[in-house]
Protein backbone atom coordinates (compact mmCIF):
# COMPACT_ATOMS: atom_id res chain seq x y z
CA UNK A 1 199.70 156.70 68.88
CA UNK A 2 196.34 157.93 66.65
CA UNK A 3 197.93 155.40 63.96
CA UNK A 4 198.19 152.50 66.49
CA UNK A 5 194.43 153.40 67.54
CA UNK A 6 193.19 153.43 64.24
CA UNK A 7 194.63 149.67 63.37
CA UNK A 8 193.26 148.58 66.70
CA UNK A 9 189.65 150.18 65.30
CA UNK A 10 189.88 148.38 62.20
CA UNK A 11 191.07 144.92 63.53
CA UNK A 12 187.87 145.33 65.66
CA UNK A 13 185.50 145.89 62.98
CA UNK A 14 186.91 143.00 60.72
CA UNK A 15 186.61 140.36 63.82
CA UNK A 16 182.83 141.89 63.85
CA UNK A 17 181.89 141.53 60.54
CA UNK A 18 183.32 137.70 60.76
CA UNK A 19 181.40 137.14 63.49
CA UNK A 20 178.36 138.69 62.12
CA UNK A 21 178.85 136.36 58.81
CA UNK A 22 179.52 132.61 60.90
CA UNK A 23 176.77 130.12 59.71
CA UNK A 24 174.45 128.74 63.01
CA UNK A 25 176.08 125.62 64.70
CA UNK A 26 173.87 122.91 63.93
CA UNK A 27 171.80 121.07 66.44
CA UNK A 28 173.15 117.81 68.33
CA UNK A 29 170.95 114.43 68.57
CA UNK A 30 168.67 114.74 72.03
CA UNK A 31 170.49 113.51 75.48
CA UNK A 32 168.30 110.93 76.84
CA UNK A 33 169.28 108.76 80.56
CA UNK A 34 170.00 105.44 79.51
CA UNK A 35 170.32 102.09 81.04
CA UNK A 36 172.49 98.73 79.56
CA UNK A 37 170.25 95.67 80.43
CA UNK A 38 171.89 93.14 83.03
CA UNK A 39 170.31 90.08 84.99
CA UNK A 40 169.30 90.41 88.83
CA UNK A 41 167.27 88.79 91.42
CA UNK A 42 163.74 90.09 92.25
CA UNK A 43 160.92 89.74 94.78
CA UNK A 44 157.75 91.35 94.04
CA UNK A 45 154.81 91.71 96.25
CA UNK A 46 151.40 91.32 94.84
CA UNK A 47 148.29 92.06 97.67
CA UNK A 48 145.24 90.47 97.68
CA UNK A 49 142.26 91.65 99.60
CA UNK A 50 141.16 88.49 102.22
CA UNK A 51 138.61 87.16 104.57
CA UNK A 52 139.63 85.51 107.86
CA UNK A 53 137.82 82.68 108.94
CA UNK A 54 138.34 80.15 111.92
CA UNK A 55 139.77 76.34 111.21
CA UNK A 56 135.57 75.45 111.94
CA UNK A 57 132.98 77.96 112.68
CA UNK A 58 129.96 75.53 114.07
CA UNK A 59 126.65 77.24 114.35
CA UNK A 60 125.28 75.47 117.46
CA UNK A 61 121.41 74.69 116.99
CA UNK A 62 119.29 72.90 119.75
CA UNK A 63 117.89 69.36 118.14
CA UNK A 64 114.93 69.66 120.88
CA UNK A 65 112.27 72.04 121.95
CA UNK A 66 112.34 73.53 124.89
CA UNK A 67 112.64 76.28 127.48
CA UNK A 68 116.64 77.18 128.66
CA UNK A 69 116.99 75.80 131.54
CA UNK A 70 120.54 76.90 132.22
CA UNK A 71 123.61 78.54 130.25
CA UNK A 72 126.70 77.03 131.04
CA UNK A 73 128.84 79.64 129.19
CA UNK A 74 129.62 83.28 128.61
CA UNK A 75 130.20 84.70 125.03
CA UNK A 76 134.20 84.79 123.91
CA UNK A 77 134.85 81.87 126.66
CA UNK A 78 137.51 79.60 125.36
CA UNK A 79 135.64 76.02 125.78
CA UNK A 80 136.73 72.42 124.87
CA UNK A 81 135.26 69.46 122.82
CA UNK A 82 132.31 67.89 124.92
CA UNK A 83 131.72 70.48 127.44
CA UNK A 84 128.13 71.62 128.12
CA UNK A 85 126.51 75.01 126.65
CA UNK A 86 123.63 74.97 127.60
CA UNK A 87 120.81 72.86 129.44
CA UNK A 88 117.28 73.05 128.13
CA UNK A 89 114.28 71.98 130.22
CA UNK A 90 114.46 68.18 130.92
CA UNK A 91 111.39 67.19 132.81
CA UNK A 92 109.64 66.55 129.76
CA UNK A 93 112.33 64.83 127.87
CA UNK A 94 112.70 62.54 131.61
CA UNK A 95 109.06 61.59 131.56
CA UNK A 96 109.04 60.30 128.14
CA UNK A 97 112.08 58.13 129.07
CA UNK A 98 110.52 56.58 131.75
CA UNK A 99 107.47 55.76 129.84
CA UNK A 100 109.23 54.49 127.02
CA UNK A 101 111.54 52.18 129.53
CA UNK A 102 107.69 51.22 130.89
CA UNK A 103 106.69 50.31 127.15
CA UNK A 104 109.93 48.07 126.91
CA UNK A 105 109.29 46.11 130.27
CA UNK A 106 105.54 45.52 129.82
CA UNK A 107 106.90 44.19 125.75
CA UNK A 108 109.25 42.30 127.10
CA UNK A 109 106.56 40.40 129.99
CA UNK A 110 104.57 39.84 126.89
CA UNK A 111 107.16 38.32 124.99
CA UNK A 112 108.12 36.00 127.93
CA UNK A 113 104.21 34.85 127.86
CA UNK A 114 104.23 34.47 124.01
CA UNK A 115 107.46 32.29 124.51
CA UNK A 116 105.22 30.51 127.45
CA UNK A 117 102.57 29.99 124.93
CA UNK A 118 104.05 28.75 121.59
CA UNK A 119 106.71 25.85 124.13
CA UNK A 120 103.43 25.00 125.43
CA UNK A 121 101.67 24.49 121.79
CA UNK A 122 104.62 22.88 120.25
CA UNK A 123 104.95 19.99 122.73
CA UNK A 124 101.13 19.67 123.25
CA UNK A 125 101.41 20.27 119.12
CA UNK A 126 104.25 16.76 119.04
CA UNK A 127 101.91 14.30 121.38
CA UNK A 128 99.12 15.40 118.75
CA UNK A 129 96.71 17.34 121.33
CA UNK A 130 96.27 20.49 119.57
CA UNK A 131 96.12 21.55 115.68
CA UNK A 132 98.86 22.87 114.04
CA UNK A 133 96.24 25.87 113.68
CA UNK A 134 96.72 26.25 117.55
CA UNK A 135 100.56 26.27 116.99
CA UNK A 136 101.41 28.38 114.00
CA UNK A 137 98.75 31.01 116.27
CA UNK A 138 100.85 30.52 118.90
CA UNK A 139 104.01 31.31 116.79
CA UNK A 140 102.76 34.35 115.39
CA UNK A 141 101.75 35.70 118.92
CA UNK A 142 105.41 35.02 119.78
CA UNK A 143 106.09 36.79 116.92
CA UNK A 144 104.41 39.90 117.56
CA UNK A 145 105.25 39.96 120.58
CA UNK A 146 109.03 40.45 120.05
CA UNK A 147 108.29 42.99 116.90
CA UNK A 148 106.13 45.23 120.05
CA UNK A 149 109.49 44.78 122.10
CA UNK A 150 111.85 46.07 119.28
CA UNK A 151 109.76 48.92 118.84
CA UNK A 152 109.60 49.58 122.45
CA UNK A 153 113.25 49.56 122.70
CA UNK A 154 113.02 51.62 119.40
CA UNK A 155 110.95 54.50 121.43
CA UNK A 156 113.07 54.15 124.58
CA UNK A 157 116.30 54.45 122.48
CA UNK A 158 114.66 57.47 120.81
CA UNK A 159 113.51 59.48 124.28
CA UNK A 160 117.13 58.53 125.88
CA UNK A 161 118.49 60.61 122.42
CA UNK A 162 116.00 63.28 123.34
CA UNK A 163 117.04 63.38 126.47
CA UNK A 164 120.46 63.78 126.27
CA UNK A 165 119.97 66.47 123.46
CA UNK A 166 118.89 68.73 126.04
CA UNK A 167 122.20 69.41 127.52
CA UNK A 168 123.73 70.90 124.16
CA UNK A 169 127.48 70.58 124.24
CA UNK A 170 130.59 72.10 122.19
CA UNK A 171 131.51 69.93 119.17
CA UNK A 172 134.90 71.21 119.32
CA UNK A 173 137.34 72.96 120.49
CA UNK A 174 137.12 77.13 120.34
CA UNK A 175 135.15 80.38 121.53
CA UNK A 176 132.36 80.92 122.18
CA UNK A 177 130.55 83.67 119.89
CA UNK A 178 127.21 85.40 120.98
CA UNK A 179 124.60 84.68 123.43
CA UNK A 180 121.52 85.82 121.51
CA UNK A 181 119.36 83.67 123.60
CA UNK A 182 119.38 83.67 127.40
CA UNK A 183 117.69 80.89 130.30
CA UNK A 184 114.24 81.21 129.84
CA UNK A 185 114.06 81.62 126.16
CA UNK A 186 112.13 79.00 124.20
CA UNK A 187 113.89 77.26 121.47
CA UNK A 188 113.25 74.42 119.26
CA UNK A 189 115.59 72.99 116.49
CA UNK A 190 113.81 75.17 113.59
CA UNK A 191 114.38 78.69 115.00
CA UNK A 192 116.41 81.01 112.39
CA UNK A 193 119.36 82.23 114.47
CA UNK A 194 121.59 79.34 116.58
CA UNK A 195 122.05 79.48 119.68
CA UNK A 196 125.81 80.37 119.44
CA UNK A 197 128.95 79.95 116.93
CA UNK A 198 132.07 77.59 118.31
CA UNK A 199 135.08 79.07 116.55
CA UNK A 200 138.24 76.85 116.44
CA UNK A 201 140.74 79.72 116.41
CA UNK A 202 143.68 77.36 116.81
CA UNK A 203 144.38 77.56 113.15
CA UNK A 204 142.89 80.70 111.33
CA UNK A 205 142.09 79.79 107.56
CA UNK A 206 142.49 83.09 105.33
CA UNK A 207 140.73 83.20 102.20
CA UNK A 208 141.52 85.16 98.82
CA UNK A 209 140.96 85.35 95.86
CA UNK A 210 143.38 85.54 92.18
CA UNK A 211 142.78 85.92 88.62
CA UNK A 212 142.39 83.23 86.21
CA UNK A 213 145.73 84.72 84.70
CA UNK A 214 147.44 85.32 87.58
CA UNK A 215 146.68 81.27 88.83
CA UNK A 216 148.07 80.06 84.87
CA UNK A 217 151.46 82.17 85.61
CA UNK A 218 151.77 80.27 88.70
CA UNK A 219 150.71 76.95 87.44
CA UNK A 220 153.30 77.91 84.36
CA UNK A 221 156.64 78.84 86.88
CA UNK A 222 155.63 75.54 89.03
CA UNK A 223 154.43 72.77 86.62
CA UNK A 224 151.15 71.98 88.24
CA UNK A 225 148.66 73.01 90.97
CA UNK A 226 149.97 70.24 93.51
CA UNK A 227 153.82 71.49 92.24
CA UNK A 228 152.35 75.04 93.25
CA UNK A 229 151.03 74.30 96.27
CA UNK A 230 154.12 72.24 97.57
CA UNK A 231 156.66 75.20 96.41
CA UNK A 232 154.63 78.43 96.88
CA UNK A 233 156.78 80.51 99.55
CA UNK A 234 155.25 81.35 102.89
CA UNK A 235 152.31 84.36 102.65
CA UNK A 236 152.38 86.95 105.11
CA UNK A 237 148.54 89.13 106.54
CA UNK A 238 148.12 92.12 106.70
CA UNK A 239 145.70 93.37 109.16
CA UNK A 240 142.75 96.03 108.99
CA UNK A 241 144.74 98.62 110.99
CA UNK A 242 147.67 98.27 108.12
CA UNK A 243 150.07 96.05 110.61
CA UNK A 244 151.33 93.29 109.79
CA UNK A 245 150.62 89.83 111.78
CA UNK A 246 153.48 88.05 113.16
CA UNK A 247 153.32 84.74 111.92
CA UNK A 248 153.26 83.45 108.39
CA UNK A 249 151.18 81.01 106.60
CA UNK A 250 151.10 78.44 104.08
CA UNK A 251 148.74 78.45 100.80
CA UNK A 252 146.75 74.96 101.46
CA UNK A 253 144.37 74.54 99.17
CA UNK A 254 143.51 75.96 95.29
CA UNK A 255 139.48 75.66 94.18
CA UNK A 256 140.01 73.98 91.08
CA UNK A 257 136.13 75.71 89.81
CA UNK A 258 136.51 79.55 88.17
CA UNK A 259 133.76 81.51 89.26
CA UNK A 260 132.31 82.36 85.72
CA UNK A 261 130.81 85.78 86.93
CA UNK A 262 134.25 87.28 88.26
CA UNK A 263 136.72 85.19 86.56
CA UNK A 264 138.13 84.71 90.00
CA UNK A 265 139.80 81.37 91.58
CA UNK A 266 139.41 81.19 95.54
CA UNK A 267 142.82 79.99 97.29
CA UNK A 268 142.90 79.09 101.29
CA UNK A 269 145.99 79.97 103.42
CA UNK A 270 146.41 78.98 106.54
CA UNK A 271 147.94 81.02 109.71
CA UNK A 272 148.44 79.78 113.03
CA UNK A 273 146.54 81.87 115.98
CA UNK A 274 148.93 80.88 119.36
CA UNK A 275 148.08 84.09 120.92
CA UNK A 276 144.10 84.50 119.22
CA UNK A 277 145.10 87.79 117.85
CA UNK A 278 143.22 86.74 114.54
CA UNK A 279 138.98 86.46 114.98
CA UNK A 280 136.52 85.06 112.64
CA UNK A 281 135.00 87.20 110.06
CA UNK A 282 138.11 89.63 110.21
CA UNK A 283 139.61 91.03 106.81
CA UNK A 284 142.90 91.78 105.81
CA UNK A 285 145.62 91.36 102.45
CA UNK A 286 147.49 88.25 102.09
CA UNK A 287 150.87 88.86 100.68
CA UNK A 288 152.45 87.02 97.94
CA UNK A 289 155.71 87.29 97.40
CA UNK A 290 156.86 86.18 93.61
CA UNK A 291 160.50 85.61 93.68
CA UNK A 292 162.56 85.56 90.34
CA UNK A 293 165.89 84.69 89.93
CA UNK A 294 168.53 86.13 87.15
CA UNK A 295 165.86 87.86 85.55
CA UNK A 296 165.90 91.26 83.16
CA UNK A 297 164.20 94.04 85.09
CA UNK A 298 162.68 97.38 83.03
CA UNK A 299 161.47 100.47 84.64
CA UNK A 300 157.99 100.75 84.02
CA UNK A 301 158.68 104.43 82.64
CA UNK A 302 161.26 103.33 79.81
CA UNK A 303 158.42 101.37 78.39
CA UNK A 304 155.11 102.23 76.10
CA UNK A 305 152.32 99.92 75.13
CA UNK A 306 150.90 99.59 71.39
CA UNK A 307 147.83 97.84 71.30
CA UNK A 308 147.96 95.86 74.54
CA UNK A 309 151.70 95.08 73.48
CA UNK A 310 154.91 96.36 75.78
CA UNK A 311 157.79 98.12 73.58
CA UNK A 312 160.93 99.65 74.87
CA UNK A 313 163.17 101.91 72.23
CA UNK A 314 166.87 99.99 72.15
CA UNK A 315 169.40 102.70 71.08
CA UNK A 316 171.44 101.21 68.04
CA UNK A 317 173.49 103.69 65.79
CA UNK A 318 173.00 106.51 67.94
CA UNK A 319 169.47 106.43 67.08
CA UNK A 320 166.36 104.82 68.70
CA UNK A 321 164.92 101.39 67.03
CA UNK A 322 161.80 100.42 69.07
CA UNK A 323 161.09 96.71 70.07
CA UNK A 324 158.36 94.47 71.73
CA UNK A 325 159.04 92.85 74.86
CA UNK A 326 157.16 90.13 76.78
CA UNK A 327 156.71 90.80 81.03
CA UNK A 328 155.05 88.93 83.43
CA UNK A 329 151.71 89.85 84.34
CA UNK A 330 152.82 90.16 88.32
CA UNK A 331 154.27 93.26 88.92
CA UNK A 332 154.89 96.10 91.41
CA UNK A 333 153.45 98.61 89.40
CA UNK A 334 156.89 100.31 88.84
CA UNK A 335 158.93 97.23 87.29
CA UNK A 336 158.10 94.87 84.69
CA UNK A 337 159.77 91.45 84.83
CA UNK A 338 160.76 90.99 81.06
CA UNK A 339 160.37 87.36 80.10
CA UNK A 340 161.42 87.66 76.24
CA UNK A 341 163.11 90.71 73.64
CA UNK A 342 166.37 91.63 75.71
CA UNK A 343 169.19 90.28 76.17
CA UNK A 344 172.28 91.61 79.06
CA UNK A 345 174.30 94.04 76.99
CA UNK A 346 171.23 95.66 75.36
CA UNK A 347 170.94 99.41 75.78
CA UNK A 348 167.52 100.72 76.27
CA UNK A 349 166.38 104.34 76.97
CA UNK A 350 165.23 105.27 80.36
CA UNK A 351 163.38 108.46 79.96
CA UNK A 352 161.39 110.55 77.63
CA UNK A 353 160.22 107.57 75.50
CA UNK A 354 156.26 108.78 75.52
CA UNK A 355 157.70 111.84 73.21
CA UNK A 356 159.97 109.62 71.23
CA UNK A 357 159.61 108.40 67.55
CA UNK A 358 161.57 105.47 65.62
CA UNK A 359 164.78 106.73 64.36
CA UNK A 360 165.39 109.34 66.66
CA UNK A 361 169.11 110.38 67.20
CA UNK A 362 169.57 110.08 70.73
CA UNK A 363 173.04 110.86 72.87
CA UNK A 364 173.20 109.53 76.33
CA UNK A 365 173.68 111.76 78.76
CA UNK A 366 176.88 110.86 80.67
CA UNK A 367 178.42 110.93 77.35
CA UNK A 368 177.11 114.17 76.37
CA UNK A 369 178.46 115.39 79.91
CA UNK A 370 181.62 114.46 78.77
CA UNK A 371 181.69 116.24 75.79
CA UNK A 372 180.38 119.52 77.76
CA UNK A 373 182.94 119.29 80.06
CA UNK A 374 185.94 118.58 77.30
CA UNK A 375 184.82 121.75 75.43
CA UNK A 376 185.16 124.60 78.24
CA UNK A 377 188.79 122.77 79.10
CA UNK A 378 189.95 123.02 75.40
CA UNK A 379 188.38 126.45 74.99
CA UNK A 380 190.28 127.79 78.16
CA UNK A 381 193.61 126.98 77.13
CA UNK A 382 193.43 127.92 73.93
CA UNK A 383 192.88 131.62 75.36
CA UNK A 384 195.72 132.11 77.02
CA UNK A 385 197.78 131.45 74.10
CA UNK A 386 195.89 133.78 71.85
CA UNK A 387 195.91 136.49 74.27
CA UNK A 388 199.87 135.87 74.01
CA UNK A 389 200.17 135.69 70.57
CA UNK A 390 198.00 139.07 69.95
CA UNK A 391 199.68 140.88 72.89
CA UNK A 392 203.45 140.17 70.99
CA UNK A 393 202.37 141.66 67.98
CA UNK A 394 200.94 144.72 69.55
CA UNK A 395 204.26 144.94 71.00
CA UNK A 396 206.17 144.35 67.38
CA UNK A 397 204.18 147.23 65.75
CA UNK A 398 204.73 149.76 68.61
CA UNK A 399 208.09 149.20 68.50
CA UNK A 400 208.48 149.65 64.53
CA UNK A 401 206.70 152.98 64.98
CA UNK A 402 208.81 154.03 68.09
């Protein structure tokens, strides 16, 4: 037994010392997530902050002086084309029509006596009585006499207009904004502030506004601004309490002028209002959805930018070989559409690449999850068979002993 100990001590102290003398296990490339490029549909979202307007928003102004003489209306009343505001004082405006139509009938008597006049010289003129003097006089009277009738009828014409610009009506359909000024008030076609705002909330035009780049990528994917226009996909509002309005709208109209100082365009959509949820002057975010079809989609985090340039690292060789991409300049702020330097089939890495550098030796890690999980499996039942093989040998020398 104290021999069998002994070579038991001494195989233990030999496995020790060959354990103590084994040379470090080098280390492996990194294990980095990474994704094999593939085509795929895409809608991305771009908001734009917008200002909502109605289809007309008159400012109603009186085109006559005047006291109000009575207000027809109430603010936020739905009203119709042609019916009557407002009534400003018309006894003024009724005297100067009668004495206008007064001015017209006494011009017209003294027409009728000029006509009198010059038949009378012209025949007298023909059985050589009076001068031609006396005629051509006589002409000229009649003459003047009809130029004092036209402007007569001028000046009646003129107080019939003034008249009937007292009763100030709607020019078209819509509601009625404020009432700054009440009956009573005194008025007159230069004050500052209307008298009200008619908003035709039938149709609600929303405006917004888009980069000069952002308009060139649309004019690019469509051909032109009318192609744009015509094939642009429906926009949807959002409103000021972060809901979103029911009803969608169509981009109408592009301002073909850049404003120089924000190298903005302005673009009109417009919504229909059936139930008048939208109001004039309101704000909100039109939503423009950019659809692409079969396109190569990137996470925003497998990519780095070098001098305004996009780069993702491609893993070729087991090692990581950076290359430029080109993306669209809409995106969701997570993906970037790439338009140009990958192809389906291309593997890119996913994570990590902000700590990366060309040429790194990379291992990806489902593979090196594999590997891992090989190992353990090998390693197990390899023990089993050494614990058999060392156990019949212990049982070989205690028997020669025996």
């Amino acid at each position: 037994m104290k021999q069998t100990f002994v070579k038991a001590a001494v195989l233990a102290y030999s496995l020790a010392a060959v354990a103590c003398g084994q040379a470090p296990t080098a280390m492996g490339p990194g294990e980095y997530a990474v994704m094999t490029i593939a085509t795929t549909d895409r809608e991305i979202p771009t908001n734009y902050s917008a200002t909502i307007r109605g289809r007309q928003d008159i400012d109603i102004y009186p085109q006559v002086s005047g006291t109000i003489w009575q207000l027809c209306v109430n603010e936020g009343q739905n009203v119709s084309k042609g019916q009557t505001l407002f009534i400003i004082d018309q006894v003024p405006y009724k005297a100067a029509l009668q004495t206008a139509e007064a001015n017209v009938a006494a011009a017209e008597a003294s027409v009728a006596t000029a006509q009198l006049t010059y038949d009378s010289k012209k025949e007298l003129f023909a059985r050589k009585v009076v001068s031609q003097f006396d005629l051509s006089t006589a002409e000229n009277n009649l003459l003047t006499a009809k130029a004092q009738l036209a402007q007569a009828e001028a000046q009646r014409v003129n107080a019939a207009n003034n008249l009937s610009y007292t009763v100030v009506k709607a020019p078209s359909n819509g509601v009625v904004g404020t009432l700054p000024y009440r009956v009573g008030a005194l008025v007159s076609a230069s004050m500052p502030q209307p008298l009200t705002t008619v908003s035709d909330n039938s149709t609600m035009y929303v405006y917004f506004s888009m980069t000069e780049n952002q308009l060139l990528s649309l004019t690019r994917r469509y051909g032109s601004i009318a192609e744009t226009l015509k094939n642009m996909p429906d926009v949807q509002l959002q409103l000021n309490d972060g809901s979103m309005y029911d009803l969608s709208g169509r981009v109408e109209s592009i301002s073909g002028v850049i404003d120089t100082s924000t190298g903005s365009v302005s673009l009109r959509a417009a919504f229909p209002n059936p139930d008048g949820l939208l109001h004039s002057g309101g704000s909100g975010n039109v939503i423009l959805t950019s659809t692409f079809k079969d396109c190569i989609v990137v996470p925003q985090a497998a990519t780095f930018e070098l001098q305004d340039k996009v780069y993702v690292y491609k893993l070729a060789d087991g090692k990581a070989a950076s290359a430029m991409i080109g993306v669209e300049k809409i995106s969701d702020g997570k993906e970037y559409i790439v338009t140009s330097g990958l192809v389906p089939g291309d593997v890119i890495v996913a994570e990590g690449v902000g700590l990366m550098r060309e040429g790194t030796p990379i291992r990806a890690k489902g593979e090196a999850a594999a590997s891992e999980t090989a190992a353990p499996a090998e390693e197990t039942a390899a023990a089993p068979a050494a614990e058999t093989e060392e156990n019949a040998a212990a049982e070989t020398q205690t028997g020669k002993e025996e």
